[in-house]
C-alpha atoms as a PDB file:
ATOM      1  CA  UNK A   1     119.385  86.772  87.914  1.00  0.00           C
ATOM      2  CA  UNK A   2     115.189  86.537  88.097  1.00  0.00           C
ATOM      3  CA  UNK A   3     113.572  89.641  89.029  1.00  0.00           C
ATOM      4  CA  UNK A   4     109.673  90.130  88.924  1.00  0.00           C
ATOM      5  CA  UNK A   5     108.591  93.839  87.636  1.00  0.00           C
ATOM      6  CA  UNK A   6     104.843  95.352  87.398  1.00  0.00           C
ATOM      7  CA  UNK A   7     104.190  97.681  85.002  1.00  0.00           C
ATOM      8  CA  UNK A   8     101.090  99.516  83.204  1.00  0.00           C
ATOM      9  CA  UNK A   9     101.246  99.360  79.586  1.00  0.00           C
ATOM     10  CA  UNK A  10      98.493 101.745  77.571  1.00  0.00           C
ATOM     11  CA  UNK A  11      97.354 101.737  74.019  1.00  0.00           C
ATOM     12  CA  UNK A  12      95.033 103.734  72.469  1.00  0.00           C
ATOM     13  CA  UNK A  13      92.248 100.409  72.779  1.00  0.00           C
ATOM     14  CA  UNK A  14      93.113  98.641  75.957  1.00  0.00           C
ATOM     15  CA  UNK A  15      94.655  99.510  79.522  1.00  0.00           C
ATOM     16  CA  UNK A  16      96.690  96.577  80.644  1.00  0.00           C
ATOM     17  CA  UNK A  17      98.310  96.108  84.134  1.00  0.00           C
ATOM     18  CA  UNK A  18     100.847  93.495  83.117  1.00  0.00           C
ATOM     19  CA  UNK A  19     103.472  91.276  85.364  1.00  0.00           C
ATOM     20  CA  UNK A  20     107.100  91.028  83.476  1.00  0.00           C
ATOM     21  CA  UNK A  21     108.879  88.431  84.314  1.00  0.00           C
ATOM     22  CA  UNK A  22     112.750  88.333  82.911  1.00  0.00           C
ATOM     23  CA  UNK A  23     115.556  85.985  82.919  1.00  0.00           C
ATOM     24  CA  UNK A  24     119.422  86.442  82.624  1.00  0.00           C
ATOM     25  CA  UNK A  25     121.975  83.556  82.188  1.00  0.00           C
ATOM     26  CA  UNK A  26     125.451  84.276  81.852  1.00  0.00           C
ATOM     27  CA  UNK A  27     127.886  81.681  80.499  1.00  0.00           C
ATOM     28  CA  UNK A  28     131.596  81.714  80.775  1.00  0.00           C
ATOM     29  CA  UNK A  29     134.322  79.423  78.995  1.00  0.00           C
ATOM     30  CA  UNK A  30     138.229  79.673  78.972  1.00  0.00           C
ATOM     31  CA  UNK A  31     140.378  78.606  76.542  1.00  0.00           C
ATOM     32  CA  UNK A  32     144.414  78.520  77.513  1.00  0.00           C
ATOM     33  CA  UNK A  33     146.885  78.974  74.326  1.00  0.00           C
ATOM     34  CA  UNK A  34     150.104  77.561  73.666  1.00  0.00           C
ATOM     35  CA  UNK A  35     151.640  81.009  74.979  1.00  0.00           C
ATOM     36  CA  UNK A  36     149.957  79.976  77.832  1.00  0.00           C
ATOM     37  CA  UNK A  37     147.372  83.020  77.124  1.00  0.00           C
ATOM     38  CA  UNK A  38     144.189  82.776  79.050  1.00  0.00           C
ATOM     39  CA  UNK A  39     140.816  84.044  77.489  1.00  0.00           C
ATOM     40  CA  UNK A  40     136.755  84.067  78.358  1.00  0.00           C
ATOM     41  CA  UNK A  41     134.073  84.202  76.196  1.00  0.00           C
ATOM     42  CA  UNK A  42     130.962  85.357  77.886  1.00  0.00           C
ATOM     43  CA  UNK A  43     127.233  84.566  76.172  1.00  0.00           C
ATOM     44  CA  UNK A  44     124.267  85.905  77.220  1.00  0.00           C
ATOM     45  CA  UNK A  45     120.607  84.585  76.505  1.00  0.00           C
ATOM     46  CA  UNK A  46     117.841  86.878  77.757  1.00  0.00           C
ATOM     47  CA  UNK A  47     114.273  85.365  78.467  1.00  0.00           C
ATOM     48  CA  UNK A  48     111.254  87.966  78.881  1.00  0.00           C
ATOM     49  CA  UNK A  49     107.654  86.581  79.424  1.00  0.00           C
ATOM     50  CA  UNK A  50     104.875  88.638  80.075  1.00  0.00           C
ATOM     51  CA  UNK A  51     101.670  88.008  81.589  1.00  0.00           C
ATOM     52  CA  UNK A  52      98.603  89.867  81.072  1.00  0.00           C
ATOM     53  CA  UNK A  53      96.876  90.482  84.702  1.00  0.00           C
ATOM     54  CA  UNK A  54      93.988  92.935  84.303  1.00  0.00           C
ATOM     55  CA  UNK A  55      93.139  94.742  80.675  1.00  0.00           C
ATOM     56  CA  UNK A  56      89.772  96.268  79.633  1.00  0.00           C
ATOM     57  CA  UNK A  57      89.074  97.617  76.201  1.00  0.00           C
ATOM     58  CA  UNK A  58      88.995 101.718  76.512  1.00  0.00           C
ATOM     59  CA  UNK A  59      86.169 102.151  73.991  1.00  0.00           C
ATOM     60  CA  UNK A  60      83.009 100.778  75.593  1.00  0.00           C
ATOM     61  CA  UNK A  61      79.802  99.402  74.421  1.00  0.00           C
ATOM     62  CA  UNK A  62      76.420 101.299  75.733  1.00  0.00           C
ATOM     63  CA  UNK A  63      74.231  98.140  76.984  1.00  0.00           C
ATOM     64  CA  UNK A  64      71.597 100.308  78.278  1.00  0.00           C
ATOM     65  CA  UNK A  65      69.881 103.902  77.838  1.00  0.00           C
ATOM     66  CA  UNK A  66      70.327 106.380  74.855  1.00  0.00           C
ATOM     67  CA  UNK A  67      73.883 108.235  74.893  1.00  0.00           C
ATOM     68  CA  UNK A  68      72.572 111.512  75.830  1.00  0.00           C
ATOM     69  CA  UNK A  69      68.874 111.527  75.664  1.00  0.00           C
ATOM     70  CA  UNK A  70      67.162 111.775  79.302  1.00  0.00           C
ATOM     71  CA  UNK A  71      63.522 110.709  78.858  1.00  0.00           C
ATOM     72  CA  UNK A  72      61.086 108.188  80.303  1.00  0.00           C
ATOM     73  CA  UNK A  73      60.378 105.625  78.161  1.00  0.00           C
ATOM     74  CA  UNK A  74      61.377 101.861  78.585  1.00  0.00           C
ATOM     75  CA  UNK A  75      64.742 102.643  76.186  1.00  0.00           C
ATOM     76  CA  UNK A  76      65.486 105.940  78.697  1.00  0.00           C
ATOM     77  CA  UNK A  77      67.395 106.830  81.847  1.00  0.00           C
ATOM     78  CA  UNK A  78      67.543 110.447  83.141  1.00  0.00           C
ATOM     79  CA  UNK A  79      70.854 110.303  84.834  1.00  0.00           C
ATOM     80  CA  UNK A  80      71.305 106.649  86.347  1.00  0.00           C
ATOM     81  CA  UNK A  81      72.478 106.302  88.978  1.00  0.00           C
ATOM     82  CA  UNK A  82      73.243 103.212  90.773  1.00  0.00           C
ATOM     83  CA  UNK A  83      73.604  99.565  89.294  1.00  0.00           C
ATOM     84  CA  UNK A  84      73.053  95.914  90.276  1.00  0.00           C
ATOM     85  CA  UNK A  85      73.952  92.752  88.727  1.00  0.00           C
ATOM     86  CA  UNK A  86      72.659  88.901  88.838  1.00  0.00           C
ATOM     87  CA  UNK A  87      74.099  85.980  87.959  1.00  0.00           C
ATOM     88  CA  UNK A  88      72.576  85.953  84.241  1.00  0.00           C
ATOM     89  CA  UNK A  89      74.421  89.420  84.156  1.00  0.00           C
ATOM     90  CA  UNK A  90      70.421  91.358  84.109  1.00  0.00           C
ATOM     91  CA  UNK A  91      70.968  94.603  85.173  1.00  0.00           C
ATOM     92  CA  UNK A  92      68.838  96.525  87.926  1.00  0.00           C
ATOM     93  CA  UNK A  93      69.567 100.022  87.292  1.00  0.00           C
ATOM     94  CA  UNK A  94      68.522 103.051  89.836  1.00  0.00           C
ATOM     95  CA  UNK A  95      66.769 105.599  87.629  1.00  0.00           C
ATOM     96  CA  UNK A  96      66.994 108.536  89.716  1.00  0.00           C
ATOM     97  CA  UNK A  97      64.614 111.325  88.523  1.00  0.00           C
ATOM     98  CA  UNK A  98      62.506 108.960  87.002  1.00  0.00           C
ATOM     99  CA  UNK A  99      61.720 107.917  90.056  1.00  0.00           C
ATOM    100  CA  UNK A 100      62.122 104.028  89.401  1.00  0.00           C
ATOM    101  CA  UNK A 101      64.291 100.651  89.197  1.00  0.00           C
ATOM    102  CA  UNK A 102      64.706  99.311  85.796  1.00  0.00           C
ATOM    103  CA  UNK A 103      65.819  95.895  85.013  1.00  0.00           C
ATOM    104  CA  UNK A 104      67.624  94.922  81.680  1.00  0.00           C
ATOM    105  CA  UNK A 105      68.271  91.755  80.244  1.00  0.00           C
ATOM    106  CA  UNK A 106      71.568  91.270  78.481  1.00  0.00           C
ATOM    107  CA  UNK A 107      71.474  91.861  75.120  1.00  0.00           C
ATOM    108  CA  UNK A 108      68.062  93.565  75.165  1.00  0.00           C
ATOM    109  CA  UNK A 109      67.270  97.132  73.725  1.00  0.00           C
ATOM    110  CA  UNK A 110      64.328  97.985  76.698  1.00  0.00           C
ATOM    111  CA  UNK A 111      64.055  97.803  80.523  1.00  0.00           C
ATOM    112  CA  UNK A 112      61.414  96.744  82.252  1.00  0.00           C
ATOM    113  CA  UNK A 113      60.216  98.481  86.064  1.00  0.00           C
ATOM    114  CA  UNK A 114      60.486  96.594  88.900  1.00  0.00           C
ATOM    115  CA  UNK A 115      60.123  99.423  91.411  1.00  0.00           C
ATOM    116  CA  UNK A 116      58.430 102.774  91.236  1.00  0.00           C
ATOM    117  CA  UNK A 117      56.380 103.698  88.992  1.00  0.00           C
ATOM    118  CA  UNK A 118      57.095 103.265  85.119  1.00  0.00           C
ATOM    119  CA  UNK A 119      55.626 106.778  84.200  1.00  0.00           C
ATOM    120  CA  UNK A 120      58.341 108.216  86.351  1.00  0.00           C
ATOM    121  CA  UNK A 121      55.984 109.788  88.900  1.00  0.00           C
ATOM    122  CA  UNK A 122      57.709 110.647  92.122  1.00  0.00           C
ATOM    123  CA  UNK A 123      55.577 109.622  95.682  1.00  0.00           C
ATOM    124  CA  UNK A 124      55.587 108.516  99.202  1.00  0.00           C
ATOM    125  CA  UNK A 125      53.390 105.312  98.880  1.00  0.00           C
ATOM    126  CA  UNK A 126      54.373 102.261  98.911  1.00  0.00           C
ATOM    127  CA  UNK A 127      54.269 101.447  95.295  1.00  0.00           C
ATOM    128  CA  UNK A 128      56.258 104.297  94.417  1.00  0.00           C
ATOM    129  CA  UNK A 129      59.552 106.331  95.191  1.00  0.00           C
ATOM    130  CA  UNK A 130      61.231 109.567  95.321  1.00  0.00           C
ATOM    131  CA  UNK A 131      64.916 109.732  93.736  1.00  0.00           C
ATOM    132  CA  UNK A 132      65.933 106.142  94.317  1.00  0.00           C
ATOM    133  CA  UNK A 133      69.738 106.091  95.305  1.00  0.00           C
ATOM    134  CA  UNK A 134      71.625 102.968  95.849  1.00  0.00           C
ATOM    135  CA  UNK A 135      70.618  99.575  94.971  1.00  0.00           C
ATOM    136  CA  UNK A 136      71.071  95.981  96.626  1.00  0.00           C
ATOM    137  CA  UNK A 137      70.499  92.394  94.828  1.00  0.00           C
ATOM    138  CA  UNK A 138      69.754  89.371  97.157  1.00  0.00           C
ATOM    139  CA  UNK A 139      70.205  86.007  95.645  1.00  0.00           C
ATOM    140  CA  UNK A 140      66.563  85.546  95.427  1.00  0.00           C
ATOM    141  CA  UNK A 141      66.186  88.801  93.016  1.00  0.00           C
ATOM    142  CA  UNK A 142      64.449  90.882  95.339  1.00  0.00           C
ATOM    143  CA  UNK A 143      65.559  94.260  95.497  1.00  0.00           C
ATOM    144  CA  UNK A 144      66.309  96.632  98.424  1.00  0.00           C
ATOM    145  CA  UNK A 145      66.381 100.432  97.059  1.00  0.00           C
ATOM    146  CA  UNK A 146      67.568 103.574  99.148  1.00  0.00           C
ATOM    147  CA  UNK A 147      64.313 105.542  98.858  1.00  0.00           C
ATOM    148  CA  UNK A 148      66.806 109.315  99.359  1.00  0.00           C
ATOM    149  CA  UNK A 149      63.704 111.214  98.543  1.00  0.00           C
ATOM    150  CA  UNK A 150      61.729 109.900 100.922  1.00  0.00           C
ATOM    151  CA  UNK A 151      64.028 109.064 103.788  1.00  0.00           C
ATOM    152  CA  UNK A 152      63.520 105.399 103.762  1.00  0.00           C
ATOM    153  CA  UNK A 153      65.212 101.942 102.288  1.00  0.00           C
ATOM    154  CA  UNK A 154      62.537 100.031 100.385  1.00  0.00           C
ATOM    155  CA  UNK A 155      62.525  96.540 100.348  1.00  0.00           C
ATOM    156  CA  UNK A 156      60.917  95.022  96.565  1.00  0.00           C
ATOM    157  CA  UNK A 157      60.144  91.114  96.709  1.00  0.00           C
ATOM    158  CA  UNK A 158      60.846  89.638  93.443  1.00  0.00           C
ATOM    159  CA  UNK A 159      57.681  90.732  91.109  1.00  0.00           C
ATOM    160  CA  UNK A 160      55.769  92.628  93.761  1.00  0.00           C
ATOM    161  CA  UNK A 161      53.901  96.067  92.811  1.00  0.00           C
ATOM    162  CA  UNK A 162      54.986  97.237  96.331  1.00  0.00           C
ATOM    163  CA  UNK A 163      57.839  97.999  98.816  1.00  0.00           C
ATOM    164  CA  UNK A 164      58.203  97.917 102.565  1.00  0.00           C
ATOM    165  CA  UNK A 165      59.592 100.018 104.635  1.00  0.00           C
ATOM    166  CA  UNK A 166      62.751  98.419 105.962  1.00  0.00           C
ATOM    167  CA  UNK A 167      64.560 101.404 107.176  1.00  0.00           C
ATOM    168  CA  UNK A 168      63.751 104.862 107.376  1.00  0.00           C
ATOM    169  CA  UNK A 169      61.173 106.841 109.128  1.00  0.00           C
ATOM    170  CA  UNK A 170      58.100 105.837 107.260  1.00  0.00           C
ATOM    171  CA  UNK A 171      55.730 103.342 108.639  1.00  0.00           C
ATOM    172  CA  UNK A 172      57.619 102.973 111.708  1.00  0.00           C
ATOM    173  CA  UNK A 173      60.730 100.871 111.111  1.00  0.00           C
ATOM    174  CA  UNK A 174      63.044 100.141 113.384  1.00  0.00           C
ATOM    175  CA  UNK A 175      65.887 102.561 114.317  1.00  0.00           C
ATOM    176  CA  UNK A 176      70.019 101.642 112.943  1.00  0.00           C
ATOM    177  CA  UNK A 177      72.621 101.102 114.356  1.00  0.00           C
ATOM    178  CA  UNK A 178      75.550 103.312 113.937  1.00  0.00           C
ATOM    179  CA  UNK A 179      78.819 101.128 112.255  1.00  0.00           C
ATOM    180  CA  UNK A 180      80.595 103.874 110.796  1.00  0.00           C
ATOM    181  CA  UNK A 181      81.357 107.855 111.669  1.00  0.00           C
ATOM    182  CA  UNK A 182      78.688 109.131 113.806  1.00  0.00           C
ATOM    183  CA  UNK A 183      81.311 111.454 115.172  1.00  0.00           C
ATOM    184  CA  UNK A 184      79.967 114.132 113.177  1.00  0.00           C
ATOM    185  CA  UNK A 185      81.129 115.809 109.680  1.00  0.00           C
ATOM    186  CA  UNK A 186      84.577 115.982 109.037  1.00  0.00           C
ATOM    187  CA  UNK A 187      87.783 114.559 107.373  1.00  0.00           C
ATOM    188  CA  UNK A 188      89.280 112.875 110.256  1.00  0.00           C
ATOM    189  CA  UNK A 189      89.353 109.321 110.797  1.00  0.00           C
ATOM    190  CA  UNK A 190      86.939 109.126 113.185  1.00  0.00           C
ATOM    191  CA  UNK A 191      84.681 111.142 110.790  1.00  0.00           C
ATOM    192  CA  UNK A 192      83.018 111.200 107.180  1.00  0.00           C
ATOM    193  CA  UNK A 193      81.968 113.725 105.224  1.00  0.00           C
ATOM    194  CA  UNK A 194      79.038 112.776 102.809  1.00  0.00           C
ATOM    195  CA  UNK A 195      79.803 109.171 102.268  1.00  0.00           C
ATOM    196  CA  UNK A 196      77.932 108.106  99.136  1.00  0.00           C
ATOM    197  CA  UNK A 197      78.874 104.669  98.093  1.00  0.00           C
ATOM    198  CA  UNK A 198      79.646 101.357 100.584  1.00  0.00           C
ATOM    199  CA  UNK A 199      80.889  97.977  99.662  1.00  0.00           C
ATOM    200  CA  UNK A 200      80.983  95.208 102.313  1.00  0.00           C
ATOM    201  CA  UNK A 201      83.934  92.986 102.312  1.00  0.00           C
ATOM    202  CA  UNK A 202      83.014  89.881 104.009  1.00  0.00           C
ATOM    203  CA  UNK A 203      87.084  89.189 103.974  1.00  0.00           C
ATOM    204  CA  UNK A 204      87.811  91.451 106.480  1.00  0.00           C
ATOM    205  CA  UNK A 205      84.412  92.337 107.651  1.00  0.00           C
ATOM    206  CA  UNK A 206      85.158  95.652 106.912  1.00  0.00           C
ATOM    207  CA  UNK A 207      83.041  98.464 104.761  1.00  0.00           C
ATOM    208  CA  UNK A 208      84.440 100.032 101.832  1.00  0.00           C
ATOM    209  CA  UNK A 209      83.371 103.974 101.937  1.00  0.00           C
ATOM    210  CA  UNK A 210      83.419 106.429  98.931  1.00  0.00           C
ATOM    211  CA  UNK A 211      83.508 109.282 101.717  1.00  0.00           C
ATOM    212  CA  UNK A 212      82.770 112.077  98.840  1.00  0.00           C
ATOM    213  CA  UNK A 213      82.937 115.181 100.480  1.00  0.00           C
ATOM    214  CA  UNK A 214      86.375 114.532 101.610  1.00  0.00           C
ATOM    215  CA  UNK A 215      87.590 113.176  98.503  1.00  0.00           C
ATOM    216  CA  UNK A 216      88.785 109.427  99.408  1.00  0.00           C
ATOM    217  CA  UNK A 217      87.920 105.952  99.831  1.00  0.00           C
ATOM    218  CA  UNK A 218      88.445 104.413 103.050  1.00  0.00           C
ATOM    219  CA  UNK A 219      88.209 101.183 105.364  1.00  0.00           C
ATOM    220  CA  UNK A 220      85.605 100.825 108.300  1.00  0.00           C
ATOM    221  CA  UNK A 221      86.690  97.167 109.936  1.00  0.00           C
ATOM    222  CA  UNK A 222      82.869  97.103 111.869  1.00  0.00           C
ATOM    223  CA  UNK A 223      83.264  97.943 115.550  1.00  0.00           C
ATOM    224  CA  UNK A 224      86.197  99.907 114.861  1.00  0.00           C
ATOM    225  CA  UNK A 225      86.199 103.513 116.075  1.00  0.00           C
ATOM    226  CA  UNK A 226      88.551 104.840 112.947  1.00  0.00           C
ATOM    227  CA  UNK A 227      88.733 104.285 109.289  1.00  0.00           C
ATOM    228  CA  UNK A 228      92.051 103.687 107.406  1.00  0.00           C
ATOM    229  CA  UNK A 229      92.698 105.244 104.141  1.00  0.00           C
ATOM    230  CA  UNK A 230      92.571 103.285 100.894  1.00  0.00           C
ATOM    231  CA  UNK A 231      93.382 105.692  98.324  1.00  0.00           C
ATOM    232  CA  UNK A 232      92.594 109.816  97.949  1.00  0.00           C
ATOM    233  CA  UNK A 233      93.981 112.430 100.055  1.00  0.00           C
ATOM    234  CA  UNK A 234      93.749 111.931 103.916  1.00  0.00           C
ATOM    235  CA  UNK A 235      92.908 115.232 104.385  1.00  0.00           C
ATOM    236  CA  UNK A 236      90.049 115.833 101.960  1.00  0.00           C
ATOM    237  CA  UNK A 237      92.382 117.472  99.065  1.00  0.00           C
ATOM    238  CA  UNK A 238      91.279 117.148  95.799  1.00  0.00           C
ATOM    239  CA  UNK A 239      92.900 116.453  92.494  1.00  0.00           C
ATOM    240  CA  UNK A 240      93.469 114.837  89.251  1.00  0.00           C
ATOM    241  CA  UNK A 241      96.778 112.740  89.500  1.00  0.00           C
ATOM    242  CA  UNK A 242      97.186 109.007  90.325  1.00  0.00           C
ATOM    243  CA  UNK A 243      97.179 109.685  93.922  1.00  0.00           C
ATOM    244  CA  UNK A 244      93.932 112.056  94.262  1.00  0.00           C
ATOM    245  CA  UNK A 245      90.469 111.784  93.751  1.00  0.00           C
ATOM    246  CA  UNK A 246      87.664 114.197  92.914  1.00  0.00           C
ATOM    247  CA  UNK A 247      84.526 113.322  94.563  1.00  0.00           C
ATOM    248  CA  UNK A 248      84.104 109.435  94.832  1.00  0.00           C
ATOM    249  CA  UNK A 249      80.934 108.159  94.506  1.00  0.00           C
ATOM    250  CA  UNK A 250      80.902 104.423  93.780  1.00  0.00           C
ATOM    251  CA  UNK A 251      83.387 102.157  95.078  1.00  0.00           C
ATOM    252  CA  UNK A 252      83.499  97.860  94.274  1.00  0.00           C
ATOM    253  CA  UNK A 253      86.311  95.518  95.101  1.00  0.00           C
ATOM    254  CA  UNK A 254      87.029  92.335  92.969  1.00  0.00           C
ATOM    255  CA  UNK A 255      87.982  89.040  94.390  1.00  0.00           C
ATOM    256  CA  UNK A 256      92.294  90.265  94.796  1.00  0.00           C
ATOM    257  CA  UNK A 257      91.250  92.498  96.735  1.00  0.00           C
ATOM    258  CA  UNK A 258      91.455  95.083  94.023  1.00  0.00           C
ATOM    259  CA  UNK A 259      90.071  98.379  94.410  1.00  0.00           C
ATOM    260  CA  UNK A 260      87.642 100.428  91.428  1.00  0.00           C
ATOM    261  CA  UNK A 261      86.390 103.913  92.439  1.00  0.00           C
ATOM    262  CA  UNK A 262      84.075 105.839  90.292  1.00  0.00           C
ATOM    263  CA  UNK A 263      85.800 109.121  90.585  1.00  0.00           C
ATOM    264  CA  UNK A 264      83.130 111.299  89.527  1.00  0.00           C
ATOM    265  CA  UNK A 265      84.751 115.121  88.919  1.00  0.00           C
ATOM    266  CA  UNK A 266      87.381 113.714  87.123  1.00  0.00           C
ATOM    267  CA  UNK A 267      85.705 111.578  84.729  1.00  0.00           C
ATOM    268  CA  UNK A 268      86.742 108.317  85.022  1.00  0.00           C
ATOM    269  CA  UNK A 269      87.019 105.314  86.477  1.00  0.00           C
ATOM    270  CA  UNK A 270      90.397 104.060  89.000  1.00  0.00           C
ATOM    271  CA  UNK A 271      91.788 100.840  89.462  1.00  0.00           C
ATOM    272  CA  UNK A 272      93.903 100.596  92.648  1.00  0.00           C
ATOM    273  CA  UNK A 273      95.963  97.297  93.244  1.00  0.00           C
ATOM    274  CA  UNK A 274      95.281  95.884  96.725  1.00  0.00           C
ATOM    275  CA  UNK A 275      97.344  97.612  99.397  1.00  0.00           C
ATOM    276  CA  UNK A 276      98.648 100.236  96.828  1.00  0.00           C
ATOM    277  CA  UNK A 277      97.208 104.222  96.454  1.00  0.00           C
ATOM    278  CA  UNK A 278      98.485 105.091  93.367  1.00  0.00           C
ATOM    279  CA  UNK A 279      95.640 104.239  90.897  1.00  0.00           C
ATOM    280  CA  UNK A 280      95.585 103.634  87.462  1.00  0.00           C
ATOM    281  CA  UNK A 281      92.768 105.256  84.921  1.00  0.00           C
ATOM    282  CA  UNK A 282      90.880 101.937  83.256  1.00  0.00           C
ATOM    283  CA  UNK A 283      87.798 103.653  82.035  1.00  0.00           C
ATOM    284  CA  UNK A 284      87.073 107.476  80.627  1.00  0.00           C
ATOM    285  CA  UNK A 285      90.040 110.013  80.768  1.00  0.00           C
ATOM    286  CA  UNK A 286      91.375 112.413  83.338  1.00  0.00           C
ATOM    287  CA  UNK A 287      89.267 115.104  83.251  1.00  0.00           C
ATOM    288  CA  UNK A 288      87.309 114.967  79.932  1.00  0.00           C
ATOM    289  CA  UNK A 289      84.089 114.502  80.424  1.00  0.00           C
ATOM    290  CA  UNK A 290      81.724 113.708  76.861  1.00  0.00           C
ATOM    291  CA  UNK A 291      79.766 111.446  75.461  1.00  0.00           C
ATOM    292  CA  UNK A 292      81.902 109.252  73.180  1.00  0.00           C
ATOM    293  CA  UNK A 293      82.513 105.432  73.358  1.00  0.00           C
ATOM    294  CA  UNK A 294      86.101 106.497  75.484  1.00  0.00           C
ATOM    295  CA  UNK A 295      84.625 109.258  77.355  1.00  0.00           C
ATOM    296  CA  UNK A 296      82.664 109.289  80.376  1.00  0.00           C
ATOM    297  CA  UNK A 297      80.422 112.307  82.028  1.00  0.00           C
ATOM    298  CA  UNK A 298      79.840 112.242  86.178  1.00  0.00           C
ATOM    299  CA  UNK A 299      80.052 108.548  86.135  1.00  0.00           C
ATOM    300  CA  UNK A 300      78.437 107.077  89.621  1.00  0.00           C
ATOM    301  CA  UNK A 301      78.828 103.587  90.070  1.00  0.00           C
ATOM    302  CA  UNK A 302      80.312 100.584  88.687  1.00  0.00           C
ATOM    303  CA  UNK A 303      80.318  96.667  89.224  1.00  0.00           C
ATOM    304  CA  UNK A 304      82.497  93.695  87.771  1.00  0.00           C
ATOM    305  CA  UNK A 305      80.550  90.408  85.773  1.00  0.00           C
ATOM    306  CA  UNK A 306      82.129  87.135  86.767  1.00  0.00           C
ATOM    307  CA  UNK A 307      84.297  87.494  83.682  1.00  0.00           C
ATOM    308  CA  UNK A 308      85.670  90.957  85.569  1.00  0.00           C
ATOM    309  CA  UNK A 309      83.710  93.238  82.753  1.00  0.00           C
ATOM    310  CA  UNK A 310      83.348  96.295  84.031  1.00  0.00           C
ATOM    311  CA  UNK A 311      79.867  98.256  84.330  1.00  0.00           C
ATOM    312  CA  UNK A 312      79.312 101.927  84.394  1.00  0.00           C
ATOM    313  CA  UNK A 313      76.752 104.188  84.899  1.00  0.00           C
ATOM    314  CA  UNK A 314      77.381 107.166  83.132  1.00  0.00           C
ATOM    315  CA  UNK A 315      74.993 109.108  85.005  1.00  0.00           C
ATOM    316  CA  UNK A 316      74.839 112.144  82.967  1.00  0.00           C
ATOM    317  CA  UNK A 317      75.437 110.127  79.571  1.00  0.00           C
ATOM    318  CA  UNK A 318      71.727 108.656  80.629  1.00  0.00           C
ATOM    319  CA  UNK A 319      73.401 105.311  79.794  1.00  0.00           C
ATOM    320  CA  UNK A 320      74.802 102.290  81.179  1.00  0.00           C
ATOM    321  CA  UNK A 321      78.886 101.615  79.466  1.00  0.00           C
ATOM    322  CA  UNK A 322      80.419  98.363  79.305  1.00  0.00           C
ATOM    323  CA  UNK A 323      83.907  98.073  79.311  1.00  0.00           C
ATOM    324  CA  UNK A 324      85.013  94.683  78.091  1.00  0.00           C
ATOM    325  CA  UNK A 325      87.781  92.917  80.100  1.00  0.00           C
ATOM    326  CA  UNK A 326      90.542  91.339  77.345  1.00  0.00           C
END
């Protein structure tokens, strides 16, 4: 008999989604006696291999910002919030009310601005920015930043002093075009409410919504007219078990298919398998937020290295954790 079983086993340094794998054989033999007697003897040899699929150590390593010290110098954050990655693995990090982007090599104990000003000054020029949101890496380094303050998307060119107004109101650029709700707030699935973090999956040419305020993550094929739910509640319930979510901010997707959700309120970080909605905690715990190597406080958004490390930016930690994959 061959049967293939998926479990989650925890320990108090790693969370491992594993594949078991067991195997039965049964072996009979008869023997006949001179009374003419018949008897069996039945062996059995059991074979159990396990394979480790996903793991990542629970105690993470701060690669960026001081654990609980907001400030504005180059070693600072005050409350991170979005996070970029190149191929080196240099970070661009969103520094919200500092007003600024900060880039930050591996390994090294200082960032560096690359938009906004370093000071932190908040302004509507076009060599500065007001609470910089979400963040975008092309492969030439140059840096697209949602401007949220100042109702624009900034465009950075690799080592320029100054943006341009790609979208937004300022300087006249060009109107959108709606590809997802536009039907007004709400929690049906025609509908978001407050949608905060997007991932494009060029697999399905589909978008990947955190939709926040109704407490779920959710698909958006483009030219659809209707989402279909990933994982949360699909009627904007909130909660705390492996089914719910408590305002989703940041969402990513590894190369499975695989979903991650930075699941704000509840202080942690969940994995969902593709095509399954019960998730599984890999980073911070259920509803403990601190500021401890395990414990995680409002993250906002994450990202995977090539090696499937696992970023976070523990927004009101003022630091960037690293949670190594094993």
């Amino acid at each position: 008999m061959n049967s293939t079983i998926s479990s989650l086993v925890s320990t108090t340094t790693t969370t491992t989604i594993t594949s078991v794998t067991s195997t039965t054989t049964t072996t009979s033999t008869a023997s006949t006696t001179s009374s003419t007697v018949s008897s069996s003897t039945t062996s059995t040899t059991s074979t159990t291999t396990t394979t480790s699929l996903f793991c990542w150590n629970s105690t993470a390593i701060t690669v960026a910002g001081i654990t609980s010290s907001a400030g504005t110098a180059a070693n600072q954050f005050d409350r991170p919030f979005a996070i970029a990655l190149d191929s080196s693995n240099t970070l661009y990090i969103s520094d919200q009310n500092n007003n600024r982007v900060q880039k930050w090599l591996a390994g090294a104990s200082n960032g560096t601005t690359v938009a906004g000003e370093a000071s932190g000054m908040q302004g509507i020029d076009s060599s500065s920015l007001y609470i910089p949101s979400g963040i975008l890496l092309d492969s030439s380094g140059n840096i697209y930043v949602a401007d949220t303050g100042n109702f624009r998307v900034q465009y950075w060119v690799q080592g320029a002093s100054n943006g341009t107004t790609v979208a937004g109101i300022t300087a006249g650029a060009s109107s959108g075009t709606v590809a997802a709700g536009g039907n007004g707030l709400g929690t049906a699935n025609t509908q978001l409410k407050y949608p905060v973090g997007v991932y494009f999956d060029a697999s399905s040419n589909s978008l990947i919504i955190a939709n926040t305020g109704a407490n779920n993550v959710v698909r958006w094929v483009l030219g659809a007219s209707s989402w279909t739910l990933i994982a949360g509640s699909m009627n904007g319930t909130k909660g705390s078990n492996a089914t719910l979510l408590n305002y989703p901010v940041g969402v990513t997707m590894d190369s499975m298919g695989n979903i991650y959700v930075a699941d704000r309120n509840n202080h942690r970080i969940q994995f969902f398998l593709a095509g399954q909605s019960t998730g599984i905690t890999i980073a911070g715990v259920t509803n403990s937020s601190g500021d401890s190597a395990k414990l995680l406080y409002n993250p906002y958004s994450i990202i995977l290295d090539a090696q499937l490390n696992l970023y976070v930016a523990d927004t009101y930690n003022h630091r960037i954790q690293k949670f190594i994959h094993c």
